[in-house]
Protein backbone atom coordinates (compact mmCIF):
# COMPACT_ATOMS: atom_id res chain seq x y z
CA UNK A 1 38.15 -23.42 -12.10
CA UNK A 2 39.36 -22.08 -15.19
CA UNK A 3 39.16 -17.82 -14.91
CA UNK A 4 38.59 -17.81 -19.20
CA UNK A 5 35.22 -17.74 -17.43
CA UNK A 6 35.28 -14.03 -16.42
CA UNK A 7 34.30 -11.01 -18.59
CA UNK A 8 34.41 -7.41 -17.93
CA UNK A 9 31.22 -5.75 -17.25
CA UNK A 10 31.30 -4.02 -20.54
CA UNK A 11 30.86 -7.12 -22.29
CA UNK A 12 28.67 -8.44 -20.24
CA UNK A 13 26.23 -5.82 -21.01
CA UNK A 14 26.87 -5.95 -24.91
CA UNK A 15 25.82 -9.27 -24.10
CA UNK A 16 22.72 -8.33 -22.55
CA UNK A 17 21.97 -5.70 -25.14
CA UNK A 18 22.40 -8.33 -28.13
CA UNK A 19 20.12 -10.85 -26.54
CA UNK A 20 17.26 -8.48 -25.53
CA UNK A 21 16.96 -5.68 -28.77
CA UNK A 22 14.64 -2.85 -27.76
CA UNK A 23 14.12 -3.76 -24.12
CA UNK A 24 15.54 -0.87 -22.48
CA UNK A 25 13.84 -0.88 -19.02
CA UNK A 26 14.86 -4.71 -18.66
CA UNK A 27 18.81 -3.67 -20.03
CA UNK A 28 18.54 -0.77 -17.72
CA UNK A 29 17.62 -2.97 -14.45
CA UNK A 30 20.39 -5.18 -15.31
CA UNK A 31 22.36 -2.86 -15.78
CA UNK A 32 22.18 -1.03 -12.48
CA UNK A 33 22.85 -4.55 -10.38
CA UNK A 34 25.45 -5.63 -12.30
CA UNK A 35 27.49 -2.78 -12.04
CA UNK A 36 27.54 -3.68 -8.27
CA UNK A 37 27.18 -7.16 -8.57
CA UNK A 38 30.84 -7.29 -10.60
CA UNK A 39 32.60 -6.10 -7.60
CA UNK A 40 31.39 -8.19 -5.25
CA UNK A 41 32.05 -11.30 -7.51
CA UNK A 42 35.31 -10.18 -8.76
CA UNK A 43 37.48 -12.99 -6.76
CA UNK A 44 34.62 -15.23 -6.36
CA UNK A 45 35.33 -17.98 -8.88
CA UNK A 46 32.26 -20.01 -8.57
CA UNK A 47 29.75 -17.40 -9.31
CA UNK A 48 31.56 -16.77 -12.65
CA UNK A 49 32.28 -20.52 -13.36
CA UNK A 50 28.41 -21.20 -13.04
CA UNK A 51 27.43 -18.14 -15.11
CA UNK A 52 25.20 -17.08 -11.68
CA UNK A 53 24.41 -13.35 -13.05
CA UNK A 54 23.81 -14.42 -16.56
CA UNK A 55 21.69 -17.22 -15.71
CA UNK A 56 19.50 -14.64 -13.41
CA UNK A 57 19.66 -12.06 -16.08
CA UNK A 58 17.63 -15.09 -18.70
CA UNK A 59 14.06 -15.70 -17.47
CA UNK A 60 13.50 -19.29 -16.83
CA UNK A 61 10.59 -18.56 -18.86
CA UNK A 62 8.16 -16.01 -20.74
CA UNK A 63 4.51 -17.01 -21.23
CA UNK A 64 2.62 -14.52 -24.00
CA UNK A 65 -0.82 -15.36 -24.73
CA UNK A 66 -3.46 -13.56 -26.56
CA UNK A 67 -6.62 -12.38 -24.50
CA UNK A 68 -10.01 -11.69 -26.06
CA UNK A 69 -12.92 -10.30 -24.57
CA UNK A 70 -16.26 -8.67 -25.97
CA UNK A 71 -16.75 -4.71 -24.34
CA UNK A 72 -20.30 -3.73 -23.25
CA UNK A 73 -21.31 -2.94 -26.73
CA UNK A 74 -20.34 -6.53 -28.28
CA UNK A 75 -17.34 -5.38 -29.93
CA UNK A 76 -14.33 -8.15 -29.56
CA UNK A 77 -11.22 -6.71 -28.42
CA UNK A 78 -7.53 -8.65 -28.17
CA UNK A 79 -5.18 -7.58 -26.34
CA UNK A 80 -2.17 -8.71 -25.09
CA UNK A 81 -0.90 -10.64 -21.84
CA UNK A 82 2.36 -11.91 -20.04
CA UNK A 83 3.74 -13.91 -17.45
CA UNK A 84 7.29 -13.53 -17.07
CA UNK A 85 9.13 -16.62 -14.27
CA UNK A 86 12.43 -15.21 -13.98
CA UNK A 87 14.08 -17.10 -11.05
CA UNK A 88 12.43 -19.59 -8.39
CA UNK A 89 15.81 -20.78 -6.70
CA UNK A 90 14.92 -19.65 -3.28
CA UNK A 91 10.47 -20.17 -3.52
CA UNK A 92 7.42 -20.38 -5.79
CA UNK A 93 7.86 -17.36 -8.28
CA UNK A 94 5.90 -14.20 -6.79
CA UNK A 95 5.02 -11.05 -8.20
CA UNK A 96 2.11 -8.64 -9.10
CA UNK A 97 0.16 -8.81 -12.42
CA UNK A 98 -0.31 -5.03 -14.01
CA UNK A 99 -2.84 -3.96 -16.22
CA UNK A 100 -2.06 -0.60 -17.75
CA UNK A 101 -1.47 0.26 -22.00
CA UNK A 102 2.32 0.86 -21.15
CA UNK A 103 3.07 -2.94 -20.38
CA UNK A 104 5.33 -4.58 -22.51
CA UNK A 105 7.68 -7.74 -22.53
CA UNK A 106 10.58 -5.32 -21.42
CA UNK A 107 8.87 -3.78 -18.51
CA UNK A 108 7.49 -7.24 -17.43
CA UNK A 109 10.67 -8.34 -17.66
CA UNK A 110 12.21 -6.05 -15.91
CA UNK A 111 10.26 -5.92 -12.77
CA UNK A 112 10.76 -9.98 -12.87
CA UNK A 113 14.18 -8.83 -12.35
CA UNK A 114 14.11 -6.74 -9.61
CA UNK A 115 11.38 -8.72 -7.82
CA UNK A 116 13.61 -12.05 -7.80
CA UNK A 117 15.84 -9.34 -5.80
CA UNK A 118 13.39 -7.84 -3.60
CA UNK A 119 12.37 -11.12 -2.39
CA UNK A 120 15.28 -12.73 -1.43
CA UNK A 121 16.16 -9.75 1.19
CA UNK A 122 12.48 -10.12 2.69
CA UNK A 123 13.93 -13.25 3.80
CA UNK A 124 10.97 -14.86 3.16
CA UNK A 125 10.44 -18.52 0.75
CA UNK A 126 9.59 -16.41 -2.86
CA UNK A 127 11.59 -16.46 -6.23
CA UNK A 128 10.89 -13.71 -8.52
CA UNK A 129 7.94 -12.98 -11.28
CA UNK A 130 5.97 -10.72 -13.00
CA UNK A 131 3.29 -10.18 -15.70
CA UNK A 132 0.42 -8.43 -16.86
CA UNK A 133 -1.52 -7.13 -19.96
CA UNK A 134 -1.40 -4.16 -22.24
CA UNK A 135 -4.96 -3.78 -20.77
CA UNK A 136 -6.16 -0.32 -19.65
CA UNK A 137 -9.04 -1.15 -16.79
CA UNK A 138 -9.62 2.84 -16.54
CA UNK A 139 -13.24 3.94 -18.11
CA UNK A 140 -14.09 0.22 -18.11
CA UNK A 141 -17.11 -1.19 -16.61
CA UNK A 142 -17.18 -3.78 -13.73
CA UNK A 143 -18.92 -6.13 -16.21
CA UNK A 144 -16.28 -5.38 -19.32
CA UNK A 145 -13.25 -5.68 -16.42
CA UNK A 146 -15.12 -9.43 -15.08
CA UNK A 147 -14.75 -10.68 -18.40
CA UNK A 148 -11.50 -9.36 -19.52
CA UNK A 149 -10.04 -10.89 -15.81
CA UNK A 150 -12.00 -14.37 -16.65
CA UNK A 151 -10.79 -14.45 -20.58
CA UNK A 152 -6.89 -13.67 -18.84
CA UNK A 153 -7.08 -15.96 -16.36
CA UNK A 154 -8.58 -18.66 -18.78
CA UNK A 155 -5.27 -18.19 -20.40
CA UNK A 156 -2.69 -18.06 -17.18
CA UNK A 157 -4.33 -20.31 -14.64
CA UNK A 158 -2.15 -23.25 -16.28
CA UNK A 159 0.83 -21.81 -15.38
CA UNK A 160 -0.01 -20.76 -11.68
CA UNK A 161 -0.25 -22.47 -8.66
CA UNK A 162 0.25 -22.57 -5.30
CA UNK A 163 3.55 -23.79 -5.14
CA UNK A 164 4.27 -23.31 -8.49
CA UNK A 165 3.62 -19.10 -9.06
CA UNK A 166 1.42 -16.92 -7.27
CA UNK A 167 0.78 -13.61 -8.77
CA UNK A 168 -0.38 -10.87 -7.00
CA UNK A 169 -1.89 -6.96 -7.64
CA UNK A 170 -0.15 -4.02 -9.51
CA UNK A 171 -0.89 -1.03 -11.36
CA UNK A 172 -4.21 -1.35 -12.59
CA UNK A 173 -4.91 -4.84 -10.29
CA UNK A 174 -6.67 -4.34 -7.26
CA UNK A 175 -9.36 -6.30 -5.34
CA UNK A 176 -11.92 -6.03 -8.14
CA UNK A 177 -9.34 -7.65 -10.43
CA UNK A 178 -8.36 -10.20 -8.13
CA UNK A 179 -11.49 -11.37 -7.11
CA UNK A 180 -12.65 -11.97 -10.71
CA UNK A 181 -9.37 -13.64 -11.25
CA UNK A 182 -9.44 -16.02 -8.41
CA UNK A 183 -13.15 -16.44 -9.15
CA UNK A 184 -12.07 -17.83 -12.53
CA UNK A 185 -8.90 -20.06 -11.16
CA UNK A 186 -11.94 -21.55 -8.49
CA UNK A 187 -14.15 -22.02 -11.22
CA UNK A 188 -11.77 -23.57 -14.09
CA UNK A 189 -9.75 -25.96 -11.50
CA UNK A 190 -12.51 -26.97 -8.77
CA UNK A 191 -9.32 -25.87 -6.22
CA UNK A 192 -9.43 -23.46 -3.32
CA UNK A 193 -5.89 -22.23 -2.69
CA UNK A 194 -3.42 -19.68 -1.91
CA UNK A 195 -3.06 -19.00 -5.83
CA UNK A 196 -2.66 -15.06 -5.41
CA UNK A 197 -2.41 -12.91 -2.88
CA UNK A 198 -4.10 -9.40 -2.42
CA UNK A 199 -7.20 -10.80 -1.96
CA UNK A 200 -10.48 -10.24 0.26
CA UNK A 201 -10.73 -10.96 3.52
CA UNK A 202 -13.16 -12.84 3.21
CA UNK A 203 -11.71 -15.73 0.80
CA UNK A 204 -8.45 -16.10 2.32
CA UNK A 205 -6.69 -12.34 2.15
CA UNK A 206 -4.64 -10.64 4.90
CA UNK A 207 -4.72 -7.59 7.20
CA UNK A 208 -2.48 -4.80 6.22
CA UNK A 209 -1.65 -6.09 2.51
CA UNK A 210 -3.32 -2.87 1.52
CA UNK A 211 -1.04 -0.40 3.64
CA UNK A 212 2.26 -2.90 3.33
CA UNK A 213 3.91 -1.39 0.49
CA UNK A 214 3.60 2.62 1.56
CA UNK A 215 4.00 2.08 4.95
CA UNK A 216 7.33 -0.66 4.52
CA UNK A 217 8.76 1.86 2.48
CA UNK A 218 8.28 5.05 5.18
CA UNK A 219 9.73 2.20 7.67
CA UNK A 220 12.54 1.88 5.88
CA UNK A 221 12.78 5.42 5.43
CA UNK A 222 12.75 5.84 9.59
CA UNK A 223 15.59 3.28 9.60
CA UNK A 224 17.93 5.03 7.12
CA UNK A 225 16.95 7.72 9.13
CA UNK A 226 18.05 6.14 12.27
CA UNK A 227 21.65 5.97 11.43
CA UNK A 228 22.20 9.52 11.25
CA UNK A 229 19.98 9.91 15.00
CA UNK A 230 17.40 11.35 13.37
CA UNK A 231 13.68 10.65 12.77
CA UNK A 232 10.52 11.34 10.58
CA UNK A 233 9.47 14.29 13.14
CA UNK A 234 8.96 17.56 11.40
CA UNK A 235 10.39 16.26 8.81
CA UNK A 236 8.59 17.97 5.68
CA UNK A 237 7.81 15.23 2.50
CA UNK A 238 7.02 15.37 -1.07
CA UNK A 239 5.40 12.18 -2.34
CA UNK A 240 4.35 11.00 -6.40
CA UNK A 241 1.57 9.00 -6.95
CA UNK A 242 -2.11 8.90 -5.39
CA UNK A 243 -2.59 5.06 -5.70
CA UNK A 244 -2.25 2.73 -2.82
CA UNK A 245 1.19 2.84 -2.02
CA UNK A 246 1.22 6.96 -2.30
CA UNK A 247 -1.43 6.97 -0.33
CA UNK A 248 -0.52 4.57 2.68
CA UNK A 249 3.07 5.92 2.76
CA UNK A 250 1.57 9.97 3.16
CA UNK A 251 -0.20 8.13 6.34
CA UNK A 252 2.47 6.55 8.11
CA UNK A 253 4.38 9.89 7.12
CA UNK A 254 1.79 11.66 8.93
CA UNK A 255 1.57 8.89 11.65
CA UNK A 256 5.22 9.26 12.65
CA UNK A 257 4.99 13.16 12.51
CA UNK A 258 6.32 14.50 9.09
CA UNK A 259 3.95 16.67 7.18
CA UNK A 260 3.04 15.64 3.64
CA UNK A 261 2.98 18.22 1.02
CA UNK A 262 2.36 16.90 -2.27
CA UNK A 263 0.24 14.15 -4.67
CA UNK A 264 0.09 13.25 -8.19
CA UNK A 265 -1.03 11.49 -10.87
CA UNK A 266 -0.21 11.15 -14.55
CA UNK A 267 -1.94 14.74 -15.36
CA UNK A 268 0.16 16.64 -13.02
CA UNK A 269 0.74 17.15 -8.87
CA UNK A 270 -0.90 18.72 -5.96
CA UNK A 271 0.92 20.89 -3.60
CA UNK A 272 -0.69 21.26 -0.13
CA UNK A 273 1.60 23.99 1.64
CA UNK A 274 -0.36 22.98 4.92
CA UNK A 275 -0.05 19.62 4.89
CA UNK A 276 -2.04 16.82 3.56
CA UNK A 277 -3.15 15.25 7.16
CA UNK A 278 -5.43 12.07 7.67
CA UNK A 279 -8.58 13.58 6.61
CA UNK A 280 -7.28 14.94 3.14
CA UNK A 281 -5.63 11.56 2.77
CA UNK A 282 -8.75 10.07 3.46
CA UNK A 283 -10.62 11.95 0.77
CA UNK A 284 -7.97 11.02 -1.86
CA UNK A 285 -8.07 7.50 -1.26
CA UNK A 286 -12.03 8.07 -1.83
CA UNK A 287 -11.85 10.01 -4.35
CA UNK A 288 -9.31 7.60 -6.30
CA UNK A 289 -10.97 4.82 -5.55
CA UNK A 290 -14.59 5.11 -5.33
CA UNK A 291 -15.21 8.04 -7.61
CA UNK A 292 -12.15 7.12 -9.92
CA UNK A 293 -11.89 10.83 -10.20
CA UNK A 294 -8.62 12.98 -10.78
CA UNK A 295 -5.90 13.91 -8.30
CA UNK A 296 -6.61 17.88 -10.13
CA UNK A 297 -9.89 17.73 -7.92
CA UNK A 298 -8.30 17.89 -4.72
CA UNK A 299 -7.88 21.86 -5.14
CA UNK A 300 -11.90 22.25 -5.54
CA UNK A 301 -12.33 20.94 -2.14
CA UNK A 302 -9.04 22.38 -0.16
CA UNK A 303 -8.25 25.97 -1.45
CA UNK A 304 -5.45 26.14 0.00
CA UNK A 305 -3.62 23.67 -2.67
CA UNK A 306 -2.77 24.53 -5.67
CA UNK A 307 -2.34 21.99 -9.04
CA UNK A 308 0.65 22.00 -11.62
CA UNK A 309 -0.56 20.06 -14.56
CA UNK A 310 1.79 18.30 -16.68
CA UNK A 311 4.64 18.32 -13.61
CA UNK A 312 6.23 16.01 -11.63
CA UNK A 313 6.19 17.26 -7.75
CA UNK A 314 10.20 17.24 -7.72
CA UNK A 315 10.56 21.08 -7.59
CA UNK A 316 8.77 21.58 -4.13
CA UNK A 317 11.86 22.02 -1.45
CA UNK A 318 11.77 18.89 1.30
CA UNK A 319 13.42 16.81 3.98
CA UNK A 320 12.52 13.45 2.66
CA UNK A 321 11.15 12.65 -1.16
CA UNK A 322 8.96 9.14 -1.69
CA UNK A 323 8.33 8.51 -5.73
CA UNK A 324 5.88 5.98 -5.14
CA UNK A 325 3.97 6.09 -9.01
CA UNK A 326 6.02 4.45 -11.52
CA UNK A 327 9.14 3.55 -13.51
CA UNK A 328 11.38 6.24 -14.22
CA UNK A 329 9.45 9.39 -12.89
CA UNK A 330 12.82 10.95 -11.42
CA UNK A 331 15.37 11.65 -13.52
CA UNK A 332 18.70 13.07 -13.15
CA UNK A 333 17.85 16.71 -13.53
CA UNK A 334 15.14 16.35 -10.76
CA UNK A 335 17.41 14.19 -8.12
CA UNK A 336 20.07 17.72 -8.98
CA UNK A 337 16.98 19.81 -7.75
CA UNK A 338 16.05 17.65 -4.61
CA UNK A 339 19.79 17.57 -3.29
CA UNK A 340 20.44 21.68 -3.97
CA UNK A 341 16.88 22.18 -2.23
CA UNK A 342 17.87 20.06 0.97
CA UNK A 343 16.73 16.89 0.72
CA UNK A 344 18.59 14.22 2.93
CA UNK A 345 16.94 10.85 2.03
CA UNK A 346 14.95 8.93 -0.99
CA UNK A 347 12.86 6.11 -0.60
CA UNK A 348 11.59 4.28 -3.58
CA UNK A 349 7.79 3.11 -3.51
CA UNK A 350 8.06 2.62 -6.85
CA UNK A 351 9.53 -0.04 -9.00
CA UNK A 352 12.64 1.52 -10.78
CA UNK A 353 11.16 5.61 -10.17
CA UNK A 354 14.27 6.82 -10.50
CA UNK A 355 16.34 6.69 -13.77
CA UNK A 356 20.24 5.69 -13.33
CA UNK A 357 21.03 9.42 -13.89
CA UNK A 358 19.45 10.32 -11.08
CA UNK A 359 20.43 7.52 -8.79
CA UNK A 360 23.93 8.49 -9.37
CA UNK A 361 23.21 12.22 -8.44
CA UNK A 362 21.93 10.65 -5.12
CA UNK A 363 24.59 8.43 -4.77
CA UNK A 364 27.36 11.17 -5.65
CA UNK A 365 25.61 13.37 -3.12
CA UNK A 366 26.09 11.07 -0.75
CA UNK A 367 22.47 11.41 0.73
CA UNK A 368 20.65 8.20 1.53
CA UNK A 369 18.87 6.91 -1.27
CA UNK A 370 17.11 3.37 -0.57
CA UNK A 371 16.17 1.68 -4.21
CA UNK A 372 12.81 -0.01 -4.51
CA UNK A 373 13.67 -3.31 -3.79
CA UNK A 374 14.60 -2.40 -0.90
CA UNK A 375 12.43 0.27 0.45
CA UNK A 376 9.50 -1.01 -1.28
CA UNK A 377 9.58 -4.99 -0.13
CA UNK A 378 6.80 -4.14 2.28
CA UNK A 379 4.16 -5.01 -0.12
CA UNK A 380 5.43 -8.83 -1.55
CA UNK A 381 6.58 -9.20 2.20
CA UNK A 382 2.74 -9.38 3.22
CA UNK A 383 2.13 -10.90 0.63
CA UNK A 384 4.20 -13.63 1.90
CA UNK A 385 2.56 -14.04 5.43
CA UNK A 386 -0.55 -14.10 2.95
CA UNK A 387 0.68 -17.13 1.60
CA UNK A 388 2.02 -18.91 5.15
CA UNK A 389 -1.91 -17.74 6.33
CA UNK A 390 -2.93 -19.60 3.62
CA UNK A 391 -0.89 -22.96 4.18
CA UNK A 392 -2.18 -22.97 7.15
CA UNK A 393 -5.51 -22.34 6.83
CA UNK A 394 -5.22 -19.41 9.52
CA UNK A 395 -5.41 -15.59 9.96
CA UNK A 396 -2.91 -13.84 12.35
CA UNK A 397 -4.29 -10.17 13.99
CA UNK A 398 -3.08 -6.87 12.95
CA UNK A 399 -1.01 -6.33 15.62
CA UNK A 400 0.97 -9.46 14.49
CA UNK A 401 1.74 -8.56 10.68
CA UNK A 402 2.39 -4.89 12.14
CA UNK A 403 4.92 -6.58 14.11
CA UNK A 404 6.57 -8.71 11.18
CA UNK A 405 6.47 -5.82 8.90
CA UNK A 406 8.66 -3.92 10.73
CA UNK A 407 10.62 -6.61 11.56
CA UNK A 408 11.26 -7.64 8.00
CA UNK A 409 11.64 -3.92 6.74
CA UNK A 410 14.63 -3.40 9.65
CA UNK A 411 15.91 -6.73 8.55
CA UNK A 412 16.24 -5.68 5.65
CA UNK A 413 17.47 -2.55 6.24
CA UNK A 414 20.39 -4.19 8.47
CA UNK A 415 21.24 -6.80 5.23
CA UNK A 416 21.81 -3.34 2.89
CA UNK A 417 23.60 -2.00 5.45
CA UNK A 418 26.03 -4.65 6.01
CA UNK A 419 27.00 -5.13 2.39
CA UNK A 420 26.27 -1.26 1.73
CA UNK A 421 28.50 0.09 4.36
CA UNK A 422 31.97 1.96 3.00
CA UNK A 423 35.18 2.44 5.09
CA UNK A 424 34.01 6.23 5.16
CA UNK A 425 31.61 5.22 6.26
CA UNK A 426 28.60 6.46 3.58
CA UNK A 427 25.96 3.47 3.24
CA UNK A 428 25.15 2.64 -0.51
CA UNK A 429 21.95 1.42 0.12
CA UNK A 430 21.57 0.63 -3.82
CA UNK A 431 24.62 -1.59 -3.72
CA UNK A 432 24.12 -3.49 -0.42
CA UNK A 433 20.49 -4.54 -1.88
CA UNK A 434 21.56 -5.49 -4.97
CA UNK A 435 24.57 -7.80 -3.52
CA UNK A 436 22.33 -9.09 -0.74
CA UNK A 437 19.44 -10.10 -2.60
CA UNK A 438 22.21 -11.78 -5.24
CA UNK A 439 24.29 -13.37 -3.15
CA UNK A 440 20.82 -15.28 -1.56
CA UNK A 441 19.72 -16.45 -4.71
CA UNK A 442 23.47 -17.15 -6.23
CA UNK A 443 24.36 -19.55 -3.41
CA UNK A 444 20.76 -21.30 -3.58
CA UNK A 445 22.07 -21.87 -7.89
CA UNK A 446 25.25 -22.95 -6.60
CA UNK A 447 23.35 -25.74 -4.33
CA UNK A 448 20.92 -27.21 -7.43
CA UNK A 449 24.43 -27.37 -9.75
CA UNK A 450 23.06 -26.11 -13.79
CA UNK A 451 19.77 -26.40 -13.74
């Protein structure tokens, strides 16, 4: 094969930039697997005669449609919503749907990206998707979020399917949201399938897709750990976010003996010096939840906490740091105050938390710093027995998807490590994801010739 078909990275990436103007989170994910991907494919002549990384790097296809709904006091509103199919070599594309006013093409994008990654080292049957709407379900009613999830899936339920593309929560998409949304899929198409994932026991959802994200991501955390013959015990952990995953990975934390000492949300963080155990955790996930009140609140009820609005929890000295609330929370000046405080290991709950500054502190540190489609895989994993559970019209017990979660979280863990591992030994846990999850979904290209 003729080698005119390699470029340098640099090029590459102009290449990227040119064809995506203004999409810096999607040119920024690129960016960061490429730069280990070239390596790896450097004397591989196939993956550069097929184009592999530049055909992953174009979505097979973006879906934008308009969404309009009437609010509780008959005023129409429009917004905006996406489905982004970026690669479905390996499975049915798979990936959450996120309501929140920062979603954009670029960010939807983006996560495609990463999640065509993430789910080719679960091992499991999924390509990689994502989409959303620039819709902000906060301060909404049930009755205005039913009819915005109805109007949406009016819209997207022609490009969904079983074994075609089955979304799944996010950011702003829990079981409410789901529920109306397969409600709608039922109702429009007369069909009861495994369309998305996340949802109700009762119509078809599974055990432990609520804790799966969180706790994967503490699992792989104990792994990483592992290697050095160490372990979560006493190990003292600052955590972003107050969502689901925050939540759920502060548990297992707690579960497998570290102490938690921080929570936040987009007005600022909590820090707990005396831990926050099980019962505190309990009364956030209430108080987020039920009450849809404000992380802030938590200092009313324990007074031994104390709230930093307008902070991120970065500052507060710990073994082990999990930013588990969104994109680019951690940048390079805060992974510079985690390493000269003592931290040893970072776990991503998020997707993308840390900016490439600050994964190159990490990395430059040498301390073990698992990215999130890695550490994070927990969540689409379950999602994936969701979708075998629904094929076969069967529910497996707790202890079962327990079982395969940690299974799937060490196997993943052992797939980084074998491409991650250097001769001195230091484990990149950033590149050995990225080339693992590549070199899955490359070789499946390879097999279907240009398609």
């Amino acid at each position: 094969m003729a080698t005119s078909d390699h470029v340098d990275l640099s090029v590459f990436m102009e290449g990227v930039q040119r064809r995506n103007p203004g999409q810096s989170e999607f040119i920024q994910a690129v960016q960061e697997v490429a730069q280990d991907i070239y390596e790896f494919i450097e004397d591989k002549e196939e993956y550069h005669h097929y184009q592999i990384l530049r055909r992953i790097a174009e979505p097979d296809r973006i879906i934008s449609f308009r969404v309009c709904w009437e609010d509780d006091n008959h005023n129409i509103r429009v917004q905006r919503g996406w489905r982004v199919q970026n690669n479905n070599a390996i499975g049915p594309y798979k990936g959450g749907l996120r309501f929140h006013p920062s979603v954009t093409e670029s960010v939807l994008k983006f996560l495609a990206f990463e999640q065509t990654f993430k789910n080719a080292l679960t091992g499991l049957p999924m390509g990689g998707g994502k989409g959303g709407a620039n819709f902000n379900p906060k301060g909404k009613s049930d009755h205005e979020v039913m009819r915005f999830c109805q109007s949406f899936m009016t819209e997207l339920y022609r490009h969904v399917g079983a074994d075609i593309d089955v979304p799944a929560g996010d950011i702003g998409v829990g079981a409410r949201e789901i529920g109306y949304m397969f409600g709608q899929y039922k109702r429009i198409t007369n069909q009861f399938t495994g369309v998305l994932t996340g949802k109700g026991l009762e119509y078809g959802g599974s055990l432990i897709r609520t804790e799966a994200t969180g706790y994967g991501a503490v699992y792989f955390m104990q792994n990483m750990l592992k290697t050095k013959g160490m372990d979560l015990t006493g190990k003292t952990a600052v955590i972003s976010g107050s969502g689901n995953v925050a939540t759920h990975a502060a548990e297992k934390v707690v579960q497998l003996g570290g102490k938690v000492l921080t929570l936040s949300d987009s007005a600022g963080f909590i820090h707990d010096p005396d831990g926050i155990n099980q019962e505190k955790i309990d009364w956030v996930k209430a108080h987020k939840t039920k009450r849809r009140g404000r992380i802030a609140d938590y200092v009313e009820t324990y007074r031994g906490a104390t709230f930093h609005a307008g902070l991120t929890p970065w500052g507060v000295p710990c073994d082990v740091a999990l930013p588990c609330a969104t994109q680019n929370e951690l940048v390079g000046l805060d992974a510079r105050t985690l390493v000269a405080n003592g931290c040893i290991a970072v776990a991503e709950g998020a997707n993308m938390p840390t900016t490439l500054e600050g994964v190159h502190v990490f990395k430059d540190a040498r301390i073990m710093f698992a990215p999130g489609k890695a550490a994070n895989a927990g969540g689409v994993a379950v999602s994936g027995l969701e979708m075998s559970q629904n094929s076969g019209r069967r529910a497996w017990k707790v202890a079962d998807l327990q079982q395969q979660l940690l299974d799937i979280m060490e196997g993943i863990h052992e797939r980084c490590v074998e491409h991650g591992r250097g001769p001195d030994g230091y484990i990149d846990y950033v590149k050995g994801a990225n080339i693992a999850g590549f070199k899955k979904v490359a070789d499946a290209m390879l097999a279907f010739g240009v398609v």
